[in-house]
Protein backbone atom coordinates (compact mmCIF):
# COMPACT_ATOMS: atom_id res chain seq x y z
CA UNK A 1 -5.93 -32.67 -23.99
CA UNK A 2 -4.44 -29.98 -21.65
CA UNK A 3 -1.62 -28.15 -22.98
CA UNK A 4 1.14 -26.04 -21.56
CA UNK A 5 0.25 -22.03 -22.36
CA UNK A 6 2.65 -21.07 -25.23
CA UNK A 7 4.76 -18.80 -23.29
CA UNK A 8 5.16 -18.26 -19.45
CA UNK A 9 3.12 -14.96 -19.39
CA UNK A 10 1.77 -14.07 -15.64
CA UNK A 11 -1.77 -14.99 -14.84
CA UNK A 12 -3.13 -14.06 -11.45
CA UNK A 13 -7.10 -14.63 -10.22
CA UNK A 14 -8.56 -12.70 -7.94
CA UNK A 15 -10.34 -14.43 -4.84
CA UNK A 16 -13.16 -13.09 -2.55
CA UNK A 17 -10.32 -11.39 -0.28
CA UNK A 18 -9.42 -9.48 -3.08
CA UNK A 19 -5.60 -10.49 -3.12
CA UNK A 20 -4.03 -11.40 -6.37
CA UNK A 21 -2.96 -14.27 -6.64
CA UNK A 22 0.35 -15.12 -8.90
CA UNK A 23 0.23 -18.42 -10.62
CA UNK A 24 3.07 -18.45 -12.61
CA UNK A 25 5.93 -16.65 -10.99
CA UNK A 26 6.73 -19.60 -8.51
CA UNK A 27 7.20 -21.90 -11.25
CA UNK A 28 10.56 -20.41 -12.09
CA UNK A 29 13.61 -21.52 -10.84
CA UNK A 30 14.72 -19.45 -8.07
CA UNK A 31 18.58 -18.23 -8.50
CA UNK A 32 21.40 -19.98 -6.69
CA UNK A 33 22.54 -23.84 -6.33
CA UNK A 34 19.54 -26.26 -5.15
CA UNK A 35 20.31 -27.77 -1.65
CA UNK A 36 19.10 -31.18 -2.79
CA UNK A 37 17.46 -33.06 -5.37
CA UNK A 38 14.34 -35.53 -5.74
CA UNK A 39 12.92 -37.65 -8.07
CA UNK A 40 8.99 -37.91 -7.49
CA UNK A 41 7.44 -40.86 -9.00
CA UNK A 42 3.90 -42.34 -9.58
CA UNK A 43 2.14 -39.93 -7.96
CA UNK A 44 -1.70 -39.79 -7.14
CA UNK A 45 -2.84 -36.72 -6.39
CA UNK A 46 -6.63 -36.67 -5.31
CA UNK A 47 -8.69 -34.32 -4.01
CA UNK A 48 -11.66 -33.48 -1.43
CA UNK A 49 -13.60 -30.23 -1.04
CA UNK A 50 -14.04 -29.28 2.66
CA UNK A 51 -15.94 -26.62 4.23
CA UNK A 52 -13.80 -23.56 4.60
CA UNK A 53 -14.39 -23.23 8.27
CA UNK A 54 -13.44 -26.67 8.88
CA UNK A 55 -10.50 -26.46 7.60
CA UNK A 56 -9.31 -22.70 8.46
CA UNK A 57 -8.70 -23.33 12.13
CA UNK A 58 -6.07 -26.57 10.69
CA UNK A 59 -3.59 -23.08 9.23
CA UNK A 60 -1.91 -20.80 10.81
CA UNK A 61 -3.30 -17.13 10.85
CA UNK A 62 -0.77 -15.46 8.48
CA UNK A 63 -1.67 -17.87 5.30
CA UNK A 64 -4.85 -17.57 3.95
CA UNK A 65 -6.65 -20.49 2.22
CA UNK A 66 -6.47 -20.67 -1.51
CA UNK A 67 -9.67 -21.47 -2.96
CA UNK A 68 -10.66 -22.60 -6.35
CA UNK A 69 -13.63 -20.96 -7.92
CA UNK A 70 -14.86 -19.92 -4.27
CA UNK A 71 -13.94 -23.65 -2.88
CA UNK A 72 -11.50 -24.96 -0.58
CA UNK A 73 -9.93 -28.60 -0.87
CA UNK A 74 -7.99 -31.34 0.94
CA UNK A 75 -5.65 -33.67 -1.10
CA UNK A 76 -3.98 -36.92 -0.48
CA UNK A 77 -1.26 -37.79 -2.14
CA UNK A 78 0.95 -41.09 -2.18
CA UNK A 79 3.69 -41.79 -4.63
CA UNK A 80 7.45 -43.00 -4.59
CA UNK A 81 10.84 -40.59 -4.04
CA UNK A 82 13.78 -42.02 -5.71
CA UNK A 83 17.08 -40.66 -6.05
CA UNK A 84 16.63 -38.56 -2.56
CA UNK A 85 20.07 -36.55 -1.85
CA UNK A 86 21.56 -33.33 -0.54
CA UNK A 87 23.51 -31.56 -2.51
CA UNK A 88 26.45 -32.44 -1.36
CA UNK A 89 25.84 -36.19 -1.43
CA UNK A 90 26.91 -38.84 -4.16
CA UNK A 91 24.16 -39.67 -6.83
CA UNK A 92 25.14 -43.36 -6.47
CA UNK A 93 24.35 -43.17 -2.72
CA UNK A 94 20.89 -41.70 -3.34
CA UNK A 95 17.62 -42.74 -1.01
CA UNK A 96 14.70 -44.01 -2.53
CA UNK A 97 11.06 -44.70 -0.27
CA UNK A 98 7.51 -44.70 -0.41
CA UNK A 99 5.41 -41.03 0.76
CA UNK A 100 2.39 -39.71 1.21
CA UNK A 101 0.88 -36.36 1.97
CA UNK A 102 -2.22 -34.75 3.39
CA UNK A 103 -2.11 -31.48 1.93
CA UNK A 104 -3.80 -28.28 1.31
CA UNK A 105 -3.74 -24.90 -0.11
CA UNK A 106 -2.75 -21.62 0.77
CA UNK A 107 -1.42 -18.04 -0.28
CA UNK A 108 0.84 -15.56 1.64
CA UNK A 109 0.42 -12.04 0.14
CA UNK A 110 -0.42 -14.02 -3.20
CA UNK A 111 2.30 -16.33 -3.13
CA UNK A 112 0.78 -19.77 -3.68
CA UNK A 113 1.47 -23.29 -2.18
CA UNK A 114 1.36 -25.64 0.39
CA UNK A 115 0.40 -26.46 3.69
CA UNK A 116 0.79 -29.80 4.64
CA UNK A 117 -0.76 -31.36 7.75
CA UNK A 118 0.89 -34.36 7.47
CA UNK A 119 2.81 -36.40 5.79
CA UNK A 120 3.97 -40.11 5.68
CA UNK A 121 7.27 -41.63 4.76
CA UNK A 122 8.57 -45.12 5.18
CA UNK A 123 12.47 -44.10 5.38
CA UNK A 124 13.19 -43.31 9.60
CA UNK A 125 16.24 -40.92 9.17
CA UNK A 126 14.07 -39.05 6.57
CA UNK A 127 11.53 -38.54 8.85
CA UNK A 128 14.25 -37.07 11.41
CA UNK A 129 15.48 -34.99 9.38
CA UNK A 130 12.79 -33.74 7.87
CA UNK A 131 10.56 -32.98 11.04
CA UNK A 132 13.93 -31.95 12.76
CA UNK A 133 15.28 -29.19 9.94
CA UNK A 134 12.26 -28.03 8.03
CA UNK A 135 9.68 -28.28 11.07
CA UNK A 136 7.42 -30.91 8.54
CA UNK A 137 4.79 -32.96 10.34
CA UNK A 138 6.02 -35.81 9.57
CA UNK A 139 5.26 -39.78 10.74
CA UNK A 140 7.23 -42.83 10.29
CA UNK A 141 4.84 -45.50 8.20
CA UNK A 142 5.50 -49.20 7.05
CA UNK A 143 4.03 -48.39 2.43
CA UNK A 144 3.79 -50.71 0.23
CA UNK A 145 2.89 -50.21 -3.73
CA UNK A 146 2.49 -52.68 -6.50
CA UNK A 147 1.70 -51.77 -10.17
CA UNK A 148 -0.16 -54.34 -12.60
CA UNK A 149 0.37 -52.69 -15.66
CA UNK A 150 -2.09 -49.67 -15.61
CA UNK A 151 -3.87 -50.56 -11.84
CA UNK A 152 -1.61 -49.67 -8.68
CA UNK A 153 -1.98 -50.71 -5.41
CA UNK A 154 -1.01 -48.46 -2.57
CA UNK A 155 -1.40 -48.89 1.36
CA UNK A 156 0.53 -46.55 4.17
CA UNK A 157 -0.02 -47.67 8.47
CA UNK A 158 1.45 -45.14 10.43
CA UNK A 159 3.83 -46.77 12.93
CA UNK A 160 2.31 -46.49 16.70
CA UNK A 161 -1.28 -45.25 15.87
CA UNK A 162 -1.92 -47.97 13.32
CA UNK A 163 -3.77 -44.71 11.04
CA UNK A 164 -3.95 -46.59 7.26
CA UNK A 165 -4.56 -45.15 4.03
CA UNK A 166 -5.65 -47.96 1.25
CA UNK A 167 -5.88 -47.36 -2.69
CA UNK A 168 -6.78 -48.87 -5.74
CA UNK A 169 -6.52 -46.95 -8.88
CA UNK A 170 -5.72 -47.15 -12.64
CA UNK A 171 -3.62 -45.07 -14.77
CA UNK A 172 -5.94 -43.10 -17.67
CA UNK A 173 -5.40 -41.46 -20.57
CA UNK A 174 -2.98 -38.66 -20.85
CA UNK A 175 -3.53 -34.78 -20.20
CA UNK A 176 -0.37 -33.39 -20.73
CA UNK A 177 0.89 -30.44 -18.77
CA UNK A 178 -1.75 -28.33 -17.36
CA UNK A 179 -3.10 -25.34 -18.67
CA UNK A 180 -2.77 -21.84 -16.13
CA UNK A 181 -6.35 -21.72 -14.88
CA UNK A 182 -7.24 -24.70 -14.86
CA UNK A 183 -8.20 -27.14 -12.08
CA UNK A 184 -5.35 -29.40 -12.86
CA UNK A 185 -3.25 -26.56 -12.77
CA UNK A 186 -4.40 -25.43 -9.24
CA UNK A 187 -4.01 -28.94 -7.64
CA UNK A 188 -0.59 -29.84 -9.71
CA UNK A 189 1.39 -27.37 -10.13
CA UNK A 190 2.30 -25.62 -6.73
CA UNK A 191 6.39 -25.22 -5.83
CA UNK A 192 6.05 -23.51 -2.66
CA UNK A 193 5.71 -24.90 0.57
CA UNK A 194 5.21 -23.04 3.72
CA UNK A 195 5.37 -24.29 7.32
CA UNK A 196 5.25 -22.46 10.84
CA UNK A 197 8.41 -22.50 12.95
CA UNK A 198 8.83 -21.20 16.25
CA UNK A 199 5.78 -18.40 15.64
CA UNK A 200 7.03 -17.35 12.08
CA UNK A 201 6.31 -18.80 8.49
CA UNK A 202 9.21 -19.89 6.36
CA UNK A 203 8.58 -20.71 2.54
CA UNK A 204 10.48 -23.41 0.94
CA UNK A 205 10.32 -23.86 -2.88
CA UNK A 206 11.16 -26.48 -5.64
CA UNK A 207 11.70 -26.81 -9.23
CA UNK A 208 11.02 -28.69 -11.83
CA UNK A 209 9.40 -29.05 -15.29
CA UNK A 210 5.07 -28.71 -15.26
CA UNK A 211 3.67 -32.43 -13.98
CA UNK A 212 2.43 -34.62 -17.52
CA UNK A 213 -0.70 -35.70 -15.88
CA UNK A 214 -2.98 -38.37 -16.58
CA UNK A 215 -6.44 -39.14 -15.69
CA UNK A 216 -6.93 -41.49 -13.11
CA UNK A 217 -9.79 -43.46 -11.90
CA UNK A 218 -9.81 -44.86 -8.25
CA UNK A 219 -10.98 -48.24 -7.83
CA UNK A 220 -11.49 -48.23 -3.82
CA UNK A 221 -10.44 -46.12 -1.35
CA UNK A 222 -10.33 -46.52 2.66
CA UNK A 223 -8.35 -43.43 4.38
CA UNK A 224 -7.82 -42.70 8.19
CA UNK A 225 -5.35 -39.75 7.34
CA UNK A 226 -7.60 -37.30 6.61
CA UNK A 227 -9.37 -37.42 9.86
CA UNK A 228 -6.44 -37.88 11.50
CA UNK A 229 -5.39 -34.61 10.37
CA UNK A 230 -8.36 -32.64 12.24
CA UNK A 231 -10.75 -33.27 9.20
CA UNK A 232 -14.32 -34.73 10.04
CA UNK A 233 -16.93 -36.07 7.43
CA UNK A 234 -14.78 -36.68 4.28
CA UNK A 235 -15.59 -40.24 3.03
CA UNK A 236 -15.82 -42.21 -0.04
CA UNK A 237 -14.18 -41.46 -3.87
CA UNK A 238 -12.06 -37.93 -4.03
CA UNK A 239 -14.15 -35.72 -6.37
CA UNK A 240 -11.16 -35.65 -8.27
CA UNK A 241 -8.31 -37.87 -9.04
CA UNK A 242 -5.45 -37.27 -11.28
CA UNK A 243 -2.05 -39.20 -11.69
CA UNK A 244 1.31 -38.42 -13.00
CA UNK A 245 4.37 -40.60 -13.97
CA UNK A 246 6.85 -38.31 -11.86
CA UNK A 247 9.64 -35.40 -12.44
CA UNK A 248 12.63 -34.89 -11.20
CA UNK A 249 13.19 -31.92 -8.52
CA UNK A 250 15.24 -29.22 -7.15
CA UNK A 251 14.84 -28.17 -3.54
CA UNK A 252 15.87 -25.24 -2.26
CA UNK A 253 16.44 -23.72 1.46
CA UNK A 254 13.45 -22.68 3.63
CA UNK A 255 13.64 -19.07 3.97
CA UNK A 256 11.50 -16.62 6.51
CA UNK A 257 8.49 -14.66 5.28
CA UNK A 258 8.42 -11.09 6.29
CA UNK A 259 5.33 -8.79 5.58
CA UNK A 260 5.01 -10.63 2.64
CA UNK A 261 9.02 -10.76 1.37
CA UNK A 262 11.20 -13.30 1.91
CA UNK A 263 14.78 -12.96 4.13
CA UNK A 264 17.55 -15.10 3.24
């Protein structure tokens, strides 16, 4: 069992590029009122490794890749958002829809997160506003998902180029939060986002409490997204697979990266 470390001490690893690499500062909540809130739910989180030059031309220039013990890797992940809202919006009122991402990650001046390149949802005027105020790559898709106790089925078409991601998987046993250096930890636990805008990177970040992650085992797989994002050869079963039952989320404003700082 994977536990959570015992106090929220600062643990950065060192990569090839020789930049160090902060795990644990981004996991606190940044100061100030959230502009929204989310409730993530049944999420799948699996994972590819790609070849590094494959997948560098795919980022923009100022993030470099994050890598895991020398390795780089694509994820797909499809779960549910409930309780969707601004800030400013009733709770009662609150959107809920199916999403899924095609995701990897990166580091700005050791900063970890991110970089989606591309993401599904199922809800129209959350694609809008999403691709419209954030800059998010965003596509409209008809999801479904139905759970059978501990198997889920999960299918995504993107509306207009018919690209489908298909999955069968089942729930495992329980890991608990993940552990700083650890692979879970790497894949799960990441609260920054960063996307390019008009020639310059903005950050966006989120908080919540660490994912309690479960095993998973995928039954059968067919995915078009991957490819679809720019990514050639990856087939068959993730190398790894990993599940959680959800948390619920803060979001906060994008803000704009300078030489490494952030502007508000």
């Amino acid at each position: 069992m994977y536990l959570a470390a015992p106090r929220r001490e600062v643990v950065h690893i060192l990569q090839r590029d020789e930049t160090m690499i902060d795990r644990i500062g981004p996991t606190r909540r940044p100061a100030g009122g959230a502009r929204g809130f989310h409730n993530w739910r049944s999420l799948l989180f699996m994972h590819w490794c790609v070849p590094v030059e494959q997948l560098r031309p795919l980022v923009p220039d100022e993030l470099e890749l994050d890598l895991y013990e020398d390795k780089a890797y694509v994820g797909v992940v499809p779960f549910a958002m409930e309780g969707v809202r601004a800030r400013w919006w009733p709770a009662q009122l609150a959107f809920s829809f199916l999403e899924t991402n095609v995701r990897t990650y990166v580091h700005h001046r050791g900063r970890p997160g991110v970089y989606f390149l591309s993401l599904e949802a199922e809800h129209r005027p959350a694609v809008w506003a999403a691709r419209r105020f954030w800059g998010l790559p965003y596509h409209h898709a008809a999801m479904t998902m139905r759970a059978d106790g501990d198997d889920v089925h999960y299918e995504s078409v993107r509306s207009g180029s018919r690209v489908k991601h298909e999955v069968d998987y089942r729930v495992g046993a329980t890991l608990g939060p993940s552990r700083p250096g650890t692979l879970e930890h790497f894949f799960l636990e990441r609260y920054l986002l960063f996307v390019e805008r008009g020639g310059h990177i903005y950050s966006g970040q989120v908080y919540h409490t660490p994912y309690p992650a479960h095993a998973a085992e995928v039954l059968q797989i067919s995915d078009e997204l991957i490819a679809a994002a720019g990514i050639d050869g990856v087939q068959g079963q993730p190398e790894f697979a990993h599940y959680s039952p959800g948390v619920d989320v803060e979001i906060f404003d994008l803000q704009r990266v300078n030489n490494g700082d952030v502007q508000e």
